[in-house]
Protein backbone atom coordinates (compact mmCIF):
# COMPACT_ATOMS: atom_id res chain seq x y z
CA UNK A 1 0.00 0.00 0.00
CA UNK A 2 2.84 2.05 1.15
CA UNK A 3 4.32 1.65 -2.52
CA UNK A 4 1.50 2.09 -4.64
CA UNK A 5 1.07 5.65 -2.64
CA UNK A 6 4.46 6.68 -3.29
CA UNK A 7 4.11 5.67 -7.31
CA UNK A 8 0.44 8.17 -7.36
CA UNK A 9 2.50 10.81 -5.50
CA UNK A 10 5.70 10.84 -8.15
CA UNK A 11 3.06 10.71 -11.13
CA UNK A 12 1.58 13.46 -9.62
CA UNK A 13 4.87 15.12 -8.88
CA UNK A 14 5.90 14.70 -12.26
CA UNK A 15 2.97 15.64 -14.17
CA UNK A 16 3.27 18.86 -12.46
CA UNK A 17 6.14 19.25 -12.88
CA UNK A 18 5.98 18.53 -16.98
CA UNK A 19 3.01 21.40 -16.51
CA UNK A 20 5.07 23.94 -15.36
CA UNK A 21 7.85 23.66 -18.06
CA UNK A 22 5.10 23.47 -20.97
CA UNK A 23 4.24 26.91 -19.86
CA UNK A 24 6.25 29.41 -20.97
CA UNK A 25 6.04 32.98 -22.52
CA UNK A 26 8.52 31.83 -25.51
CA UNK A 27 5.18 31.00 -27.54
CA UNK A 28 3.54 33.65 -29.07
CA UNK A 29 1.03 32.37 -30.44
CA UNK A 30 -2.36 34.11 -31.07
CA UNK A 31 -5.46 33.20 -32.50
CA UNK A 32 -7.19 35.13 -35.65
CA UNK A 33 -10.52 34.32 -36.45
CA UNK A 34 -11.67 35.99 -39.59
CA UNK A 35 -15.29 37.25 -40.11
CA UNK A 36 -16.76 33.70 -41.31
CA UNK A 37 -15.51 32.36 -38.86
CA UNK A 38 -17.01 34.93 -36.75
CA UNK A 39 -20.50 34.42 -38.58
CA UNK A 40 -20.22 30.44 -38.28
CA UNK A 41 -19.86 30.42 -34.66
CA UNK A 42 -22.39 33.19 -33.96
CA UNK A 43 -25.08 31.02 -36.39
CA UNK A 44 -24.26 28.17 -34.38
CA UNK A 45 -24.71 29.70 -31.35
CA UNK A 46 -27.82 31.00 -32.22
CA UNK A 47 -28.63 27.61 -33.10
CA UNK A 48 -27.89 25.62 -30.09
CA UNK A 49 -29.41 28.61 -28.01
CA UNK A 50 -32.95 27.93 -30.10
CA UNK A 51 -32.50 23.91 -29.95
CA UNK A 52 -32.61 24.43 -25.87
CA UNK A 53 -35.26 26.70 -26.22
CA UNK A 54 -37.18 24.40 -28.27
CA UNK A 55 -36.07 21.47 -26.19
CA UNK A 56 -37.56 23.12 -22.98
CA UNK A 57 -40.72 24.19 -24.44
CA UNK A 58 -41.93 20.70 -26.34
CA UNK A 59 -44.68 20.00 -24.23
CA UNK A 60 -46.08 23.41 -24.16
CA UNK A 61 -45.61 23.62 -27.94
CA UNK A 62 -47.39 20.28 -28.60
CA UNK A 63 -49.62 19.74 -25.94
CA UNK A 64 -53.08 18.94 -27.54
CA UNK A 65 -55.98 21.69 -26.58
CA UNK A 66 -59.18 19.71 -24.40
CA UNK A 67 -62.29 20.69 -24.20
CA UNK A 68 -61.28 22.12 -20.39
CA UNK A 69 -58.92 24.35 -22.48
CA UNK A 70 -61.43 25.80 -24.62
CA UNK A 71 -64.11 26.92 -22.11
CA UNK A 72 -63.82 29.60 -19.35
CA UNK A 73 -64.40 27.61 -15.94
CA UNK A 74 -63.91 28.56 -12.54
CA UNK A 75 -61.66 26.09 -11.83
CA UNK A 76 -59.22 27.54 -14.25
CA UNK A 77 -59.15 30.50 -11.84
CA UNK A 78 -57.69 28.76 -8.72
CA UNK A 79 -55.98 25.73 -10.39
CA UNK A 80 -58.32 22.95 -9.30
CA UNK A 81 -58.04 21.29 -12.05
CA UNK A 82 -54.44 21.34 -12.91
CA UNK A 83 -54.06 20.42 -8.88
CA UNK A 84 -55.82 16.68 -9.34
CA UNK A 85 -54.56 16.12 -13.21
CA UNK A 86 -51.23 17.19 -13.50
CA UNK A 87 -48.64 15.57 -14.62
CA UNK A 88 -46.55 15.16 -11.14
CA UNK A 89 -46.55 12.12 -9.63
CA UNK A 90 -47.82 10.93 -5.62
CA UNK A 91 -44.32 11.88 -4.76
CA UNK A 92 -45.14 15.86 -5.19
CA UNK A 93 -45.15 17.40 -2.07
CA UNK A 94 -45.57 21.31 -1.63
CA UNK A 95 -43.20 23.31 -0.67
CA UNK A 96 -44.54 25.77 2.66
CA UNK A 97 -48.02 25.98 3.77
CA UNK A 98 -50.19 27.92 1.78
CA UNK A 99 -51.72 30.38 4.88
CA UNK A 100 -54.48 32.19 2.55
CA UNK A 101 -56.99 29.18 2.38
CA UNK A 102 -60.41 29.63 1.45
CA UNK A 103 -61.23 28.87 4.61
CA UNK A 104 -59.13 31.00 6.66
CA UNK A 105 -60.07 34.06 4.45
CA UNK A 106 -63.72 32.97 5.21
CA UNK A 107 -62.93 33.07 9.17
CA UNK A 108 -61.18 36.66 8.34
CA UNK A 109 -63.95 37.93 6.80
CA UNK A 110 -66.44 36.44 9.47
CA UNK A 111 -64.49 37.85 12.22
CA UNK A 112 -64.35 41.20 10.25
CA UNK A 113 -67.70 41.86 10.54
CA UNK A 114 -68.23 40.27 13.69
CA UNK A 115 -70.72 37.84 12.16
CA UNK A 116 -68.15 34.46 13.30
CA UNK A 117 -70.95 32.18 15.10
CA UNK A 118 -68.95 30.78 18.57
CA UNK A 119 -68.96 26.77 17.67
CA UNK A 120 -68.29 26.34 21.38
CA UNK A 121 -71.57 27.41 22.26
CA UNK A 122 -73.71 26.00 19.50
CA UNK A 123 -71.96 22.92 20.69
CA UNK A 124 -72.27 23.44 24.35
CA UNK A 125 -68.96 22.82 25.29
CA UNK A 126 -66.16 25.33 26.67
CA UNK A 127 -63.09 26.60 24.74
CA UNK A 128 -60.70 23.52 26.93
CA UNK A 129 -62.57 20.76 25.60
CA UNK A 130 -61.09 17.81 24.83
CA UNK A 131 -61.68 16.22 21.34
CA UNK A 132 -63.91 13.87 23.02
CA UNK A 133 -65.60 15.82 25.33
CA UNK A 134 -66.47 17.57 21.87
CA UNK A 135 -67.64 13.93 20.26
CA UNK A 136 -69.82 13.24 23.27
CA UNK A 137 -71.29 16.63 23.30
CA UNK A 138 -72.12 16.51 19.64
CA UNK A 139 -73.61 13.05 19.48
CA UNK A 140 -75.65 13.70 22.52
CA UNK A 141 -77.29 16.99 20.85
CA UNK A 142 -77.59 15.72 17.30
CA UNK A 143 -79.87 12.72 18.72
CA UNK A 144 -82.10 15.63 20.43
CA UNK A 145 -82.12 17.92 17.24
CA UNK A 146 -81.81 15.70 14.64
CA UNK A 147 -84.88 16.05 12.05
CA UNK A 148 -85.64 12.76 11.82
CA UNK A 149 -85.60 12.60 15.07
CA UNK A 150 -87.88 15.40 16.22
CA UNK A 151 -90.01 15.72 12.77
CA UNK A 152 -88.87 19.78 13.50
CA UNK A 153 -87.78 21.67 10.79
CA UNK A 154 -84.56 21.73 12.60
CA UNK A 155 -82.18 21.00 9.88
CA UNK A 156 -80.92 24.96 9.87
CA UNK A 157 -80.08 23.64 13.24
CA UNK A 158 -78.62 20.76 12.41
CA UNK A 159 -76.19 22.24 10.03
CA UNK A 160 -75.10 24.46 12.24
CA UNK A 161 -73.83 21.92 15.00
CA UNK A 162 -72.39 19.90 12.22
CA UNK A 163 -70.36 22.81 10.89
CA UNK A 164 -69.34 24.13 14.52
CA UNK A 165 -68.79 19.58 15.13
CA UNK A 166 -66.82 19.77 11.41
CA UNK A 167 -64.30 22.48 12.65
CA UNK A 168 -63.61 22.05 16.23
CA UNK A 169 -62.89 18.09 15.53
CA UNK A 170 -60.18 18.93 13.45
CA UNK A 171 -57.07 19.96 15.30
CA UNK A 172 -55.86 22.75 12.06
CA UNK A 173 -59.23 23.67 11.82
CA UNK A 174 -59.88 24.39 15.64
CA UNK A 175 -56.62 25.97 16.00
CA UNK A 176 -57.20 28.48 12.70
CA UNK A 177 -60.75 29.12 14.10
CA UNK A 178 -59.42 30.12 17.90
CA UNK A 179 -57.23 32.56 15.96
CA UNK A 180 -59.98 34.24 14.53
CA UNK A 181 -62.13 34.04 16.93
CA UNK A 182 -60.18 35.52 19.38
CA UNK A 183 -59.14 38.26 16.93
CA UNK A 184 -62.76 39.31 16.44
């Protein structure tokens, strides 16, 4: 091992060595490049800069209109559609968290004009709950409201305590809406 390290570092040594004495300022050599020249490399240039170009922009450039391309939908506006059928694999993952959700700027709007309902209380619960204090709670007073149940037009009701039930469940949800509701 010993040797085989000593025969890299002379090859090394030497090949320096040989670069430092093919360097010299004896050679003066200097290149001319007439104008054809000139033109030949600037065409190719030109060339290879519009291959990339091309290259890069394939898909765009042959990608087949659809029938979603043609009309003026609403999803076009906030990229449903491209969301669920692009071409990005399961393996796509977001970069960040988006923070302007429709839902937050519904709470920010709610809490703007002081029109966010207080899920606690429709629920009956207080702002500690536990998650299944909030599951008992619900269950117990969807049974007593419950249309079917009570042959009430209570399903304004009903939707309600599911929505205020549908937020405070979720831990994101519950946290965005304490935000907000503390802020208004």
């Amino acid at each position: 091992m010993i040797k085989f390290s000593i025969v890299v570092s002379a090859i090394i040594i030497l090949g320096g060595l040989h670069l430092v004495d093919a360097q010299s300022d004896s050679l003066d050599m200097e290149l001319e490049i007439t104008d054809d020249e000139r033109i030949m490399l600037f065409s190719g240039f030109i060339i290879a800069v519009v291959a990339i170009v091309l290259f890069l922009t394939r898909d765009i450039i042959l990608r087949r209109k659809t029938s979603y391309d043609k009309e003026e939908l609403e999803s076009k506006k906030d990229k449903t559609f491209e969301k669920y059928h692009s071409d990005w694999g399961e393996d796509y993952e977001e970069l960040g968290q988006r923070r302007n959700t429709k839902e937050d700027r519904e709470f920010r709007d709610a809490a703007d004009s002081n029109e966010l309902p207080n899920y606690y209380d429709i629920i009956g619960v207080s702002r500690e709950a536990t998650h299944d204090e909030i599951r008992e709670k619900f269950r117990e007073l969807a049974k007593k409201i419950h249309p079917d149940k009570t042959k009430k037009d209570s399903e304004v009701e009903m939707a309600e305590l599911n929505k205020a039930y549908e937020i405070l469940s979720d831990e994101e949800r519950r946290d965005r809406y304490d935000r907000y509701f503390k802020a208004g």
